[in-house]
C-alpha atoms as a PDB file:
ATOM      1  CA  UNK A   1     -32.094-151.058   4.202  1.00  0.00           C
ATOM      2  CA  UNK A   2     -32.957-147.451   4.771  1.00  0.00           C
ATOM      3  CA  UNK A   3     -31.343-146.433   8.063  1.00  0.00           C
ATOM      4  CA  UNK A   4     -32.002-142.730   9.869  1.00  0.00           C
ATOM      5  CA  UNK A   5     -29.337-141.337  11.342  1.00  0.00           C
ATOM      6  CA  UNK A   6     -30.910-141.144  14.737  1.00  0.00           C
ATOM      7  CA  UNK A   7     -30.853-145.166  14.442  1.00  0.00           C
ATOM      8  CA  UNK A   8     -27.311-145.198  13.625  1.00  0.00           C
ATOM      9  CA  UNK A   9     -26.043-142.799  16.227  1.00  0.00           C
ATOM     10  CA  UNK A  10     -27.286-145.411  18.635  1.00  0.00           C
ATOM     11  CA  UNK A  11     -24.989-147.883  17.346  1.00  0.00           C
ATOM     12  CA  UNK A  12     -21.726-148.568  19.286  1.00  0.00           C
ATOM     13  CA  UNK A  13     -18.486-147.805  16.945  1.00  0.00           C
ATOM     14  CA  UNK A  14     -18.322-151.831  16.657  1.00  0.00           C
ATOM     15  CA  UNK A  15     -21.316-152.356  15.377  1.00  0.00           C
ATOM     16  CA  UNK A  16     -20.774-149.260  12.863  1.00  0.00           C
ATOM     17  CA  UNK A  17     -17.499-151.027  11.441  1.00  0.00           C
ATOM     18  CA  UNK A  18     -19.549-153.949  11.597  1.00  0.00           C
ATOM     19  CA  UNK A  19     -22.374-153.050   9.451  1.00  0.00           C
ATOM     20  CA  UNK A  20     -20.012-150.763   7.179  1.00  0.00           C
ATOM     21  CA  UNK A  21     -17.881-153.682   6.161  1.00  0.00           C
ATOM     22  CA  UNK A  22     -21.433-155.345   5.367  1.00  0.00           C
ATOM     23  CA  UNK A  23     -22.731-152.654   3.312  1.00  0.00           C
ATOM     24  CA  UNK A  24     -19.672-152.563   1.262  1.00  0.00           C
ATOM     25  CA  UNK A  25     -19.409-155.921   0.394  1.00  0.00           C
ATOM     26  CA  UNK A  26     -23.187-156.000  -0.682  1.00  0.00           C
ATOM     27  CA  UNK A  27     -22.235-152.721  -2.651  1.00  0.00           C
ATOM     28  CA  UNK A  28     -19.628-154.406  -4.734  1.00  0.00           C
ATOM     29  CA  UNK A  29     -21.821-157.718  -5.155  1.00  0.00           C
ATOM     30  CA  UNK A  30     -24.429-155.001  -7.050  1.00  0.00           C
ATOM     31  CA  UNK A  31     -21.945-153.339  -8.871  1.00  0.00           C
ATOM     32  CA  UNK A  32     -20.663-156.746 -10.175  1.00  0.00           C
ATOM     33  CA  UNK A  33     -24.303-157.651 -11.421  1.00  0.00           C
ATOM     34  CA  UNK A  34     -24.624-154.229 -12.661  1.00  0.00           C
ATOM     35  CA  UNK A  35     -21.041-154.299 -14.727  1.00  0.00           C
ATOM     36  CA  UNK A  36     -21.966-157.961 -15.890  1.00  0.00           C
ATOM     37  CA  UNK A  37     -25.255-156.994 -17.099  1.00  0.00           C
ATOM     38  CA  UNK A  38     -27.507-159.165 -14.659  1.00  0.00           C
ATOM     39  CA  UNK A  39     -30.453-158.558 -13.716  1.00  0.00           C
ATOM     40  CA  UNK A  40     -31.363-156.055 -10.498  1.00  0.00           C
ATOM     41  CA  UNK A  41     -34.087-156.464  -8.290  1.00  0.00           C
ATOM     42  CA  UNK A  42     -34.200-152.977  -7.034  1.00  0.00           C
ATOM     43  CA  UNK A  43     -32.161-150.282  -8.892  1.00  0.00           C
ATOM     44  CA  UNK A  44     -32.442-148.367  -6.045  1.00  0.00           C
ATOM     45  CA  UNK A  45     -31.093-150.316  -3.346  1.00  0.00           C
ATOM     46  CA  UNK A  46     -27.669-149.452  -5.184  1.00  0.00           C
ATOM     47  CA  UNK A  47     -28.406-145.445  -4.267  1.00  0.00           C
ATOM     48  CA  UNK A  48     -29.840-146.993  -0.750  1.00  0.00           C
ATOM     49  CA  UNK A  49     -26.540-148.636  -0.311  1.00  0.00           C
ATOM     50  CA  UNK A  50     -24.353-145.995  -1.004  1.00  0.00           C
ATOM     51  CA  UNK A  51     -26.228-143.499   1.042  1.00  0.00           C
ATOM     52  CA  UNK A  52     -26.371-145.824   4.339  1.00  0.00           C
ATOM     53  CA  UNK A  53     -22.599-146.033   3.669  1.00  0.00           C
ATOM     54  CA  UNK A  54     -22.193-142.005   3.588  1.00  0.00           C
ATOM     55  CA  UNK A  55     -24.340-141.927   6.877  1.00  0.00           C
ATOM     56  CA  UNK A  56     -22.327-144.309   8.750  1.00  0.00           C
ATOM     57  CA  UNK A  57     -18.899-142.987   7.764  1.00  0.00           C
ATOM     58  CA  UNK A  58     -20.723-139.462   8.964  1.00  0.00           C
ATOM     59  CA  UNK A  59     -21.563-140.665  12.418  1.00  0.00           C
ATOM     60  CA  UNK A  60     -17.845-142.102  12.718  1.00  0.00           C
ATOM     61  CA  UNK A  61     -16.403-139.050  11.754  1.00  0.00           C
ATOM     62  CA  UNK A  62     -18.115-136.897  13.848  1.00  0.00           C
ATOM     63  CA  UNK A  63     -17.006-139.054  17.033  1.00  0.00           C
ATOM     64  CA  UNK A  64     -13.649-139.385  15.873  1.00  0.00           C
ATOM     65  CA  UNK A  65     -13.629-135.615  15.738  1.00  0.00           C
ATOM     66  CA  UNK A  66     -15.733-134.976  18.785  1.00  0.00           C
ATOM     67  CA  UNK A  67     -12.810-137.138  20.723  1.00  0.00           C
ATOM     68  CA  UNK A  68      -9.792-135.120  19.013  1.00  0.00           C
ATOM     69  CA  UNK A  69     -11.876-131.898  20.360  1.00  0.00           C
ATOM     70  CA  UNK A  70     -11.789-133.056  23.754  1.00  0.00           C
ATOM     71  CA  UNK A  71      -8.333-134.036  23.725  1.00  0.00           C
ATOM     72  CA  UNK A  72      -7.010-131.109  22.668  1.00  0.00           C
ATOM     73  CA  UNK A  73      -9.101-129.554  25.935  1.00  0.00           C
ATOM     74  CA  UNK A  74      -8.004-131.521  28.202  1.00  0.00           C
ATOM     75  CA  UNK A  75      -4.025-130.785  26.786  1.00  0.00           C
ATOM     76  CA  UNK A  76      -4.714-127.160  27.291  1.00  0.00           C
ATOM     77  CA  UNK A  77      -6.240-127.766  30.718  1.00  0.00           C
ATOM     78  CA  UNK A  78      -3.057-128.979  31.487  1.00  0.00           C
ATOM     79  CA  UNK A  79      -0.715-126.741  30.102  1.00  0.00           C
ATOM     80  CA  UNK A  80      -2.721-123.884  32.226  1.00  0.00           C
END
């Protein structure tokens, strides 16, 4: 479950909503057995989870910013 960043940055944006829409579905399927008292397999997956989630929504972010950068260059380009 444990994914390095270098392994997500080689995912397309697809496949990052993709997986992100996985990982947050299996995050609210451990909270529910956590809330209802059921039993856990691995405690730490939940951290595991919630970490992976943080990376992916990093590596988003940074290319949604990287392409607002370059926009704004290209507009000033322009301008000139």
């Amino acid at each position: 479950m444990s994914y390095k960043i270098k392994e997500i940055r080689s995912w397309s944006d697809e496949e990052l909503r993709k997986k992100l829409e996985e990982l947050r579905a299996e995050q609210l399927n451990q909270r529910m057995l956590k809330v209802l008292g059921g039993a856990i397999e691995n405690p730490a997956r939940i951290r595991n989870t919630r970490r992976a989630i943080a990376r992916i929504l990093t590596v988003l972010n940074e290319r949604k910013r990287k392409e607002s950068i370059e926009g704004e260059k290209k507009d000033k380009q322009e301008k000139a």
